[in-house]
Structures are given as C-alpha cells and as structure tokens.
C-alpha atoms as a PDB file:
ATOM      1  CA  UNK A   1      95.108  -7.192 185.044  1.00  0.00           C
ATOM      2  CA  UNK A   2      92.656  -6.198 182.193  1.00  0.00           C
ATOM      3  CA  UNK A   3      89.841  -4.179 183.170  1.00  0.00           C
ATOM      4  CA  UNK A   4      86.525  -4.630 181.071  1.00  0.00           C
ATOM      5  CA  UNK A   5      83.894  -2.048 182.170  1.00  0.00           C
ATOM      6  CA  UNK A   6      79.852  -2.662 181.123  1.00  0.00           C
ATOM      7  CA  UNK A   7      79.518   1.222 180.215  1.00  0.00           C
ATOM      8  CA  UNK A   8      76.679   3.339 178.468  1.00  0.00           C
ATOM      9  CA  UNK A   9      74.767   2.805 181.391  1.00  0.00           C
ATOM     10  CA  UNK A  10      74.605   6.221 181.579  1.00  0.00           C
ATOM     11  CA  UNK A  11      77.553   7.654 179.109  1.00  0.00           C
ATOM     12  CA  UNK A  12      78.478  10.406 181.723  1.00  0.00           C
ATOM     13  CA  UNK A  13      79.256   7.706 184.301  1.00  0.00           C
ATOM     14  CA  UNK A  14      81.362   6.293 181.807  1.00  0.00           C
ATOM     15  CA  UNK A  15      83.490   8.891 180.678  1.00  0.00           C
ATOM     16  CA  UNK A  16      84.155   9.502 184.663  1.00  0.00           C
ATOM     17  CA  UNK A  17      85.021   6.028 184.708  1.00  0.00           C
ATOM     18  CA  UNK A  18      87.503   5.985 181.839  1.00  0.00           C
ATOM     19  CA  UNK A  19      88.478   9.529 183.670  1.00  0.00           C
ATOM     20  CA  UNK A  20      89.149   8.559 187.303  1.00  0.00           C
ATOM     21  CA  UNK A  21      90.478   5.099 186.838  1.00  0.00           C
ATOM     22  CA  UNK A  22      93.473   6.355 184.087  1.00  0.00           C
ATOM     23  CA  UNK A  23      94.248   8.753 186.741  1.00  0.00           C
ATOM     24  CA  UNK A  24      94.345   6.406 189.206  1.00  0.00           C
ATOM     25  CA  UNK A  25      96.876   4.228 187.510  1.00  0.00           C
ATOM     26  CA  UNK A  26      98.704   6.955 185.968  1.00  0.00           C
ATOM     27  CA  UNK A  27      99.591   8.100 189.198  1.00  0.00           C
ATOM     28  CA  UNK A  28     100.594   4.192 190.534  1.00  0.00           C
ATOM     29  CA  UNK A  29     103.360   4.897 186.912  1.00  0.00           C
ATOM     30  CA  UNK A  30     101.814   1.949 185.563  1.00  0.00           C
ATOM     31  CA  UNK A  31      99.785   1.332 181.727  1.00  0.00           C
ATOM     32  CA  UNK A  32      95.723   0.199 181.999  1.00  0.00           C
ATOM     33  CA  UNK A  33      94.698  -2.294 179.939  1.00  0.00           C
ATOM     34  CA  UNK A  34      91.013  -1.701 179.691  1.00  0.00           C
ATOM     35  CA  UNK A  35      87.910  -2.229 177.477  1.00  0.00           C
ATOM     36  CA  UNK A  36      84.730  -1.144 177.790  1.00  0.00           C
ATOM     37  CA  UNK A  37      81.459  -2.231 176.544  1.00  0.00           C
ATOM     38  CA  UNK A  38      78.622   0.109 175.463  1.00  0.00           C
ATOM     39  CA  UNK A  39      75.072  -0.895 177.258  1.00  0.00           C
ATOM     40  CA  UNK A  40      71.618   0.019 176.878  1.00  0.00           C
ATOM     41  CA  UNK A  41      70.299   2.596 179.654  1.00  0.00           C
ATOM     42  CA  UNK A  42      66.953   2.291 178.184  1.00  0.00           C
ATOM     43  CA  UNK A  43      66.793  -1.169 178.661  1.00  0.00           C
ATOM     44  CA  UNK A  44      68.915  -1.504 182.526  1.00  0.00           C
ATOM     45  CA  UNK A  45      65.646   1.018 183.159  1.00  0.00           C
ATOM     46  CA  UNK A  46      63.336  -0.916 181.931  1.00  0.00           C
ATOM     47  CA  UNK A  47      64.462  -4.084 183.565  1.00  0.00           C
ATOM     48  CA  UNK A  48      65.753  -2.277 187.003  1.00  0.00           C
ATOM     49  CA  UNK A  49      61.961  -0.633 187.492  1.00  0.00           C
ATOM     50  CA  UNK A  50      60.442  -3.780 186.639  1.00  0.00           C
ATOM     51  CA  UNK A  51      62.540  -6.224 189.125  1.00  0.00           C
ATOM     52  CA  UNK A  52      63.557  -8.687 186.100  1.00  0.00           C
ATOM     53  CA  UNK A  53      66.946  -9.536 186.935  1.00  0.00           C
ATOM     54  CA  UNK A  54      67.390 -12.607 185.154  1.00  0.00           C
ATOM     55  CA  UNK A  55      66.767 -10.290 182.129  1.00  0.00           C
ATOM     56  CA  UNK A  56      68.866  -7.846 182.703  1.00  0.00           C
ATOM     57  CA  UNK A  57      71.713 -10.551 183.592  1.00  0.00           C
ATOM     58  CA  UNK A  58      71.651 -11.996 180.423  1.00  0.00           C
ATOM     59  CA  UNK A  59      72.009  -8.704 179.014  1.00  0.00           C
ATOM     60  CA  UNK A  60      75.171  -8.165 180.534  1.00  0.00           C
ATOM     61  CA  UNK A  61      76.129 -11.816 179.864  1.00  0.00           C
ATOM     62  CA  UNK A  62      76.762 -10.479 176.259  1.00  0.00           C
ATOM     63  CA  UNK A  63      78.501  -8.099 177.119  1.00  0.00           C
ATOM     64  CA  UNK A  64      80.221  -9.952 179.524  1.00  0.00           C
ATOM     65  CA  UNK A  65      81.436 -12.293 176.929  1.00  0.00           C
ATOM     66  CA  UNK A  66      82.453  -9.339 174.396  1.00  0.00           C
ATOM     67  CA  UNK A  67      84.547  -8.008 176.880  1.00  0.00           C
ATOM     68  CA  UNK A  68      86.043 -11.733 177.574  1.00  0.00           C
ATOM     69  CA  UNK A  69      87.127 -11.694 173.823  1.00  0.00           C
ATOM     70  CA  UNK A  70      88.673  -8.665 173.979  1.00  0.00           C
ATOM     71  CA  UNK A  71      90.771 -10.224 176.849  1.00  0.00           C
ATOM     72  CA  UNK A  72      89.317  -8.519 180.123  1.00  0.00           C
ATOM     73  CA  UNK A  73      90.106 -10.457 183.118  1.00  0.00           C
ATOM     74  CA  UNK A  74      87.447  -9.220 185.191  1.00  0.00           C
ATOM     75  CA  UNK A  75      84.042  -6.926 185.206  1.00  0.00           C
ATOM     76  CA  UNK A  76      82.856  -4.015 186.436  1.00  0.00           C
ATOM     77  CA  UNK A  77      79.251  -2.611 186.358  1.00  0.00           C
ATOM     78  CA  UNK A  78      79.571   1.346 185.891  1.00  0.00           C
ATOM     79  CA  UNK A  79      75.860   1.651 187.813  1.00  0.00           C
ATOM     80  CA  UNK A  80      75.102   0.897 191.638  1.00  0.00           C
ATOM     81  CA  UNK A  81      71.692   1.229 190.079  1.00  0.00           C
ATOM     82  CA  UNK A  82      72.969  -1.426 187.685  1.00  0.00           C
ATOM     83  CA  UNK A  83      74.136  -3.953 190.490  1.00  0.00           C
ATOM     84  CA  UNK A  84      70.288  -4.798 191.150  1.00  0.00           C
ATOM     85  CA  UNK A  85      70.862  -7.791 189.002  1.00  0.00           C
ATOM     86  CA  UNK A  86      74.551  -8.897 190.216  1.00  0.00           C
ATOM     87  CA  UNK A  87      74.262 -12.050 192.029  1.00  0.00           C
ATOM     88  CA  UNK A  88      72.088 -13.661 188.792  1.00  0.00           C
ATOM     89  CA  UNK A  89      74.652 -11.463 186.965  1.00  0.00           C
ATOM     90  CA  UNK A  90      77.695 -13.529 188.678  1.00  0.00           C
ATOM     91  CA  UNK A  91      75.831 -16.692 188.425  1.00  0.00           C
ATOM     92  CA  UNK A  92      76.346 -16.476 184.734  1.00  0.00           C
ATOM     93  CA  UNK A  93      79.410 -14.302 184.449  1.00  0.00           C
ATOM     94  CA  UNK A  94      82.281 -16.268 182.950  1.00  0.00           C
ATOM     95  CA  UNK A  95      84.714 -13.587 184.241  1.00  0.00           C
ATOM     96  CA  UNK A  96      84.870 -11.995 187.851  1.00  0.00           C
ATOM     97  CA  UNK A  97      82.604  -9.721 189.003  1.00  0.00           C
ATOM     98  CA  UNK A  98      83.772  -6.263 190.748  1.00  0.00           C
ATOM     99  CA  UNK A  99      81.546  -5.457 193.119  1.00  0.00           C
ATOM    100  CA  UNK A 100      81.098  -1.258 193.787  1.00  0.00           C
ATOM    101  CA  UNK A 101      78.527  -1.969 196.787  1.00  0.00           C
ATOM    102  CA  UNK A 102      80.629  -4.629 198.293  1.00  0.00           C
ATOM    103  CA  UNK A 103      83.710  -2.068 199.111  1.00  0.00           C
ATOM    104  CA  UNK A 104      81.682   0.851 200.470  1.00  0.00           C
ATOM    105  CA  UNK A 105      80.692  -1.032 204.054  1.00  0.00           C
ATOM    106  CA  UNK A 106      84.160  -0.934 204.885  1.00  0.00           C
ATOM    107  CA  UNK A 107      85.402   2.549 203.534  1.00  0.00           C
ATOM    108  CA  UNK A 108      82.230   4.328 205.653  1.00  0.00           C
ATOM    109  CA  UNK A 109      83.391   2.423 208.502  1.00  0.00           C
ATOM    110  CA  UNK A 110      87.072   3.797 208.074  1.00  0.00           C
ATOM    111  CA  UNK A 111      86.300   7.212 207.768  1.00  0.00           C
ATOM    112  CA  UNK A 112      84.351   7.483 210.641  1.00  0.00           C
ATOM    113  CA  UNK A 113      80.935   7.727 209.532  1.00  0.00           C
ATOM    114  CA  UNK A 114      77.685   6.112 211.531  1.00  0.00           C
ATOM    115  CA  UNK A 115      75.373   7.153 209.600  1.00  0.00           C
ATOM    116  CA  UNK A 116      75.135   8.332 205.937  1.00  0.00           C
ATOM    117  CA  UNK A 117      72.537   9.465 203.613  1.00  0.00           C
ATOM    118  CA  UNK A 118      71.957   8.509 200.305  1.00  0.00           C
ATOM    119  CA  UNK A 119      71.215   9.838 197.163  1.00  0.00           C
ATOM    120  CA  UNK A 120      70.878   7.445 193.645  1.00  0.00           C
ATOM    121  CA  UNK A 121      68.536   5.214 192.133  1.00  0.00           C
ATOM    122  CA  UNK A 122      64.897   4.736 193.720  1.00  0.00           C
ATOM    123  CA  UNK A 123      66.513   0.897 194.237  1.00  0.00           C
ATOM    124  CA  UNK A 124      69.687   2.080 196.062  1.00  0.00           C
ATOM    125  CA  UNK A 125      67.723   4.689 198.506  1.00  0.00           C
ATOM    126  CA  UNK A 126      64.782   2.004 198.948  1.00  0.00           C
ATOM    127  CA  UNK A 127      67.140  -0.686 200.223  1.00  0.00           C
ATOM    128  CA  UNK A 128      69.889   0.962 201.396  1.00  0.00           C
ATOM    129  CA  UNK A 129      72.495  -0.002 199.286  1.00  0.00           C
ATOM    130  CA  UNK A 130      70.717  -3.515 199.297  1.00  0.00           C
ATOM    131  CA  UNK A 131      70.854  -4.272 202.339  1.00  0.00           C
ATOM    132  CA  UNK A 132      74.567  -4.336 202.264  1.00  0.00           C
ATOM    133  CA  UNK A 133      75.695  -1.441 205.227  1.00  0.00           C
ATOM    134  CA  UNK A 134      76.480  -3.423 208.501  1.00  0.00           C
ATOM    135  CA  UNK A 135      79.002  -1.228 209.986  1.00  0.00           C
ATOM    136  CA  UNK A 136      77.362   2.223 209.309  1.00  0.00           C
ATOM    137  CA  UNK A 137      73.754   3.205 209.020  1.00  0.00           C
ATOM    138  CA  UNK A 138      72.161   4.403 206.231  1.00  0.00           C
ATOM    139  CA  UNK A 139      69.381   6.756 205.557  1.00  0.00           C
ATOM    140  CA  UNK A 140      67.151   8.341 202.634  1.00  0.00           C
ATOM    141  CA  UNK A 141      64.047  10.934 202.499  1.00  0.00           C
ATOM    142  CA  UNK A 142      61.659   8.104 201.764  1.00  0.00           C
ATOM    143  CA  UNK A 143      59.088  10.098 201.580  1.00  0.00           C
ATOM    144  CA  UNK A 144      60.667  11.518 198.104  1.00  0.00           C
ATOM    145  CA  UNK A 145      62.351   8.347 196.544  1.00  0.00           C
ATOM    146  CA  UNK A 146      60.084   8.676 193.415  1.00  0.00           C
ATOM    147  CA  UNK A 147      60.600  12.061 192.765  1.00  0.00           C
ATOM    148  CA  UNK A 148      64.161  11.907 193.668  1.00  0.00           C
ATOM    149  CA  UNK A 149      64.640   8.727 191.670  1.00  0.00           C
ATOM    150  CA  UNK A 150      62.995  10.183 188.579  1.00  0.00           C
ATOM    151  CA  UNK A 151      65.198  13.172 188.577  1.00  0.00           C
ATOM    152  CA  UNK A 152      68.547  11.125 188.885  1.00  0.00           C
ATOM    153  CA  UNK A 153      67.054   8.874 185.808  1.00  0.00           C
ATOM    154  CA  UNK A 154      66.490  11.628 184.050  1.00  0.00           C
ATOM    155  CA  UNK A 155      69.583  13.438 184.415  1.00  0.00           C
ATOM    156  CA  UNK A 156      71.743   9.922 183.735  1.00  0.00           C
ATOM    157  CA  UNK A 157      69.981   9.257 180.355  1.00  0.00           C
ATOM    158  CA  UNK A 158      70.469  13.096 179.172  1.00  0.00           C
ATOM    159  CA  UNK A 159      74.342  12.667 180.360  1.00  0.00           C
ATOM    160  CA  UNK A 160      73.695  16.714 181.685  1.00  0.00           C
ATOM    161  CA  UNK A 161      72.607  18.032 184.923  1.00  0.00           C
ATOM    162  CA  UNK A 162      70.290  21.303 184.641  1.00  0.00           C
ATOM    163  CA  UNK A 163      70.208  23.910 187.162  1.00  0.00           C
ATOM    164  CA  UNK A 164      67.187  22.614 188.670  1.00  0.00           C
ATOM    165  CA  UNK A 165      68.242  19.077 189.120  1.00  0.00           C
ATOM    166  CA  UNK A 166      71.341  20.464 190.683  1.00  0.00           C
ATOM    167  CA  UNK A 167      69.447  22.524 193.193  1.00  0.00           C
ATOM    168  CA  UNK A 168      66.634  19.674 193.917  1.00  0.00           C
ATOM    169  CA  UNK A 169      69.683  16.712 194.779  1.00  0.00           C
ATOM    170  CA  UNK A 170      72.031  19.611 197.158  1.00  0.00           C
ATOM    171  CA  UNK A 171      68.798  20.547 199.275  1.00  0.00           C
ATOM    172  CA  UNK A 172      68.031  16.751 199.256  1.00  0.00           C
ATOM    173  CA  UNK A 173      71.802  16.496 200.474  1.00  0.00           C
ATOM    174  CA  UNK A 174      71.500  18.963 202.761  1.00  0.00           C
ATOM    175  CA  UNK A 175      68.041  17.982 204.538  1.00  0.00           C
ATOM    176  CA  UNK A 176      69.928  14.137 204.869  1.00  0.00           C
ATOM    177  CA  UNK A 177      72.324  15.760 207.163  1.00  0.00           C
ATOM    178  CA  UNK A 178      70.209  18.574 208.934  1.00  0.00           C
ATOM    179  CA  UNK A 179      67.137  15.938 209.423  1.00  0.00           C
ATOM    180  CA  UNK A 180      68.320  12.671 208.915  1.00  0.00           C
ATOM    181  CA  UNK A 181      71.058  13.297 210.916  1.00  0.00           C
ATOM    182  CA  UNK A 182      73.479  11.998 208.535  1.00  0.00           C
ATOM    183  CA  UNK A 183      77.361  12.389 209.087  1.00  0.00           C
ATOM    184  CA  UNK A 184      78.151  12.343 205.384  1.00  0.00           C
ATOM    185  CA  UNK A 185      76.041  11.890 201.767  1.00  0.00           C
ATOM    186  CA  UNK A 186      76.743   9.556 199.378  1.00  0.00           C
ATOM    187  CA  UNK A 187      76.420   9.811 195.946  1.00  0.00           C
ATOM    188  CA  UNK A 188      75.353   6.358 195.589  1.00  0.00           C
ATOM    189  CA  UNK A 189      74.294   6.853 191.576  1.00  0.00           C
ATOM    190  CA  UNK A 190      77.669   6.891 189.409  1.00  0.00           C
ATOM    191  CA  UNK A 191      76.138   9.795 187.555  1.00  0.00           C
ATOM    192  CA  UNK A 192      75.599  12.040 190.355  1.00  0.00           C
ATOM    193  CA  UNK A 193      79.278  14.106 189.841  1.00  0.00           C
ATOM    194  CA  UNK A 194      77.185  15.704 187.168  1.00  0.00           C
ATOM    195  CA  UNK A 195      75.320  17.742 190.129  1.00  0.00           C
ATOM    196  CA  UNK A 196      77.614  17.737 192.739  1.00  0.00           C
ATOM    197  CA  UNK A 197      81.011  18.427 191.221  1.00  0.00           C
ATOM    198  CA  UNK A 198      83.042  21.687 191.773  1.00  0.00           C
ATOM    199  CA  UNK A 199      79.706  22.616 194.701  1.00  0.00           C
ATOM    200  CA  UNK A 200      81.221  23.707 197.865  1.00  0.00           C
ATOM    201  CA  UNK A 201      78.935  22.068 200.631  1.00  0.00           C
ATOM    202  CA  UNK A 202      79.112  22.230 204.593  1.00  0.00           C
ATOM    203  CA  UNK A 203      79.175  18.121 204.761  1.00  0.00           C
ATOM    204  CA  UNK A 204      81.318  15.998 203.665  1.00  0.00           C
ATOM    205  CA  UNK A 205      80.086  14.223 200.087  1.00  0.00           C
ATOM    206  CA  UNK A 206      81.444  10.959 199.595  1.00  0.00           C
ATOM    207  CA  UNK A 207      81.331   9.684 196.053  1.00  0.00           C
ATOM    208  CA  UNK A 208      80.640   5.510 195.934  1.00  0.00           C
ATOM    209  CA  UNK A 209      82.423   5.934 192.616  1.00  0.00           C
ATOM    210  CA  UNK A 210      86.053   6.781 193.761  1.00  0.00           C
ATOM    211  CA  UNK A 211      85.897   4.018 195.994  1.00  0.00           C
ATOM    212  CA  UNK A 212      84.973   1.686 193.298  1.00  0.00           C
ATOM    213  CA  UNK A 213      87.765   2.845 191.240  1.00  0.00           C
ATOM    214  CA  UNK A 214      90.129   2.648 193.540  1.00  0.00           C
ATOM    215  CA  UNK A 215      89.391  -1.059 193.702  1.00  0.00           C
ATOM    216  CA  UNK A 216      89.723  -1.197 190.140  1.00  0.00           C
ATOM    217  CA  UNK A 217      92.951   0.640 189.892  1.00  0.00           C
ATOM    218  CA  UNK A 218      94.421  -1.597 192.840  1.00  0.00           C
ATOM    219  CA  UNK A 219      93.261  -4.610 190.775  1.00  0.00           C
ATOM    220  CA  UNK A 220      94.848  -3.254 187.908  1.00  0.00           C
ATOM    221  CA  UNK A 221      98.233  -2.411 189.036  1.00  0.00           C
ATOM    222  CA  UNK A 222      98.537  -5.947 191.022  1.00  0.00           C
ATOM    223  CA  UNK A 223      98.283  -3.781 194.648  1.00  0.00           C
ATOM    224  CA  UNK A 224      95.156  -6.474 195.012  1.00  0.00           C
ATOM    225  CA  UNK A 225      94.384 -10.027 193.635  1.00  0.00           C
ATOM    226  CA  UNK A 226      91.070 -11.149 192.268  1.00  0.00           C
ATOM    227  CA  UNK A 227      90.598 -12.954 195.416  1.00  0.00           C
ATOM    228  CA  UNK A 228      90.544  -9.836 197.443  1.00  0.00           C
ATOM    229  CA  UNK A 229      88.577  -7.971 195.395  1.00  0.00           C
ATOM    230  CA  UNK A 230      85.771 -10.392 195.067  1.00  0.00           C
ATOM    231  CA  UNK A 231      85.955 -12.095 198.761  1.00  0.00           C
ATOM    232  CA  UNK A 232      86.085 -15.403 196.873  1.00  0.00           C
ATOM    233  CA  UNK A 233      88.811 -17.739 195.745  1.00  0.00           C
ATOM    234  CA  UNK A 234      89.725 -17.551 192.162  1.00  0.00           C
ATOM    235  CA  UNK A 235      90.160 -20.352 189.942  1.00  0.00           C
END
C-alpha cells in the first residue's frame, strides 16, 4: 500500500512522520512506498482559526490529487489540528482518508485510561478531540486554551521548541493530572515531541502520533485493509 502524507503542516511533524513510520515498517522487514506533499502552515492557520473548512478542504484536494499522481493509495493528514476540515476533506478526497482521531478512542480504552488530558491545538483542547472520545474522558485547562494554543502554534511554525515553551506545556501536563485528575496526557498536536521528548515525567505521556503511525505502518505492510482503517467499505 502507498502511503501519501499532506506534510509541511508543521515541517517538524513531518520529519517525525517520515521518522516513526520507516521505523515502523523497517522493523515489520518490509519496503514503504510513500510520498509526501508539502502544505502551507500559514494558510491550515489561517483557515483552522477562522472555521473555513470548505477552504481548507480544497486546499488539501490539491494536494490530495498530487499525491494520487504520484500513485498514493491513501491519505494521511500529519496535523490533528489539521483534521478540523476532514469530513468536507473526505467528501472531496478521491483517495482514502486516514483518520489519526478516529484510532485514539479505542487505544485509550485499551490501555486503561478513563480519563486523559490534552494538550494541542486551541480546536483539539476546545472540543475534545472533536467530540470523538466515547470510551474515555477527556479533559483540558480551559481556562488557558488561548495561551496554550498560541504557544503550540508558535512552536509548530518555528519547527523548535524553546526552553520556555518546554517548561509552560510540562507544568500544563502536570496540572492535567494533579487537577484534572487525568490518568495520562496526550500530546494531541503532532508537533508536541518537540517539548516532550527525552523529559522524564511522573505520568504516563501518550503521543496521538505513534498511534496514528502505527495505523499507517499496518496499512502499509498489508497487517490492515483500507476497510479497517477507514471503518468504511472500499471500492
């Protein structure tokens, strides 16, 4: 199966993409076929802060159809911030969409967790993953989804995480669990590795992007069908 990613939306997402999922297949002894195609951030945050997902789906419908020509199979979008548009986005796709909300339901469920905090996009912490957590509960500081969401924008267009951005998103972590009551934090903004990586913490830290690659890499290896990894019949 042929993997086309919508990248570039931020580049450091990206490159842990590319990073994670070549791992992931290495390690199944098998060859990726992938493609990725470079997006916009300016304009996804542009579109995402202003609601206009019809906009922002035709965006990706270019790049949608780019990746078709290269010979992707399927799609993913490389931001949960991104996937604010993905229902008008599938409407028009003429490829699969891979979903990396749909999965994480399930995979909090599995591990155990009733309740986990998030940390990402001001439109992932304001709806809670969209609305899409049935089995586990989830919770944000609402109180600081502006300030938090600036910082994570900020850090995903600069591709870097600064010493202060690192130290504003771990207490944020850390007051999900002590006051939220949280059982685990999720990194639900594909560029949040850049703060949390190689930090020892006293919670567990899931990160919404492994679990999205590990769909991927299933996909890619023939593990899973597109039918399974979209919940809908292929034709």
């Amino acid at each position: 199966m042929h993997i086309g990613l919508i990248g570039g939306i931020g580049v450091a997402a990206t490159v842990v993409y590319y990073q994670r999922l070549t791992a992931a297949v290495a390690a199944r002894g098998r060859p990726l076929a992938l493609t990725i195609s470079h997006g916009d951030v300016q304009t996804l945050i542009r579109h995402n802060l202003a609601d206009e997902r019809q906009a922002q789906a035709e965006v990706y419908l270019g790049q949608i159809r780019q990746l078709q020509a290269a010979g992707a199979d399927c799609v993913a979008i490389t931001s949960l911030g991104g996937h604010f548009c993905f229902e008008e986005t599938r409407a028009l796709s003429p490829l699969p969409l891979i979903s990396a909300v749909a999965p994480l339901d399930a995979a909090f469920a599995e591990r155990g967790y009733g309740t986990v905090g998030l940390l990402g996009t001001r439109v992932v912490m304001r709806t809670g993953l969209y609305g899409m957590l049935e089995r586990t509960r989830a919770v944000a500081l609402e109180e600081e989804i502006e300030g938090l969401g600036q910082a994570y924008q900020e850090m995903a267009v600069a591709g870097t995480c600064s010493a202060a951005q690192r130290a504003l998103f771990l207490d944020a972590a850390e007051r999900l669990v002590r006051d939220r009551g949280a059982d685990a934090v999720v990194l639900a903004g594909t560029d949040l590795n850049l703060a949390f990586d190689g930090q020892e913490t006293d919670y567990p830290v899931i990160d919404a992007l492994d679990i999205h690659v590990d769909v991927l890499a299933r996909l890619a290896t023939g593990q899973i069908d597109l039918e399974s990894a979209t919940g809908e019949p292929h034709v």
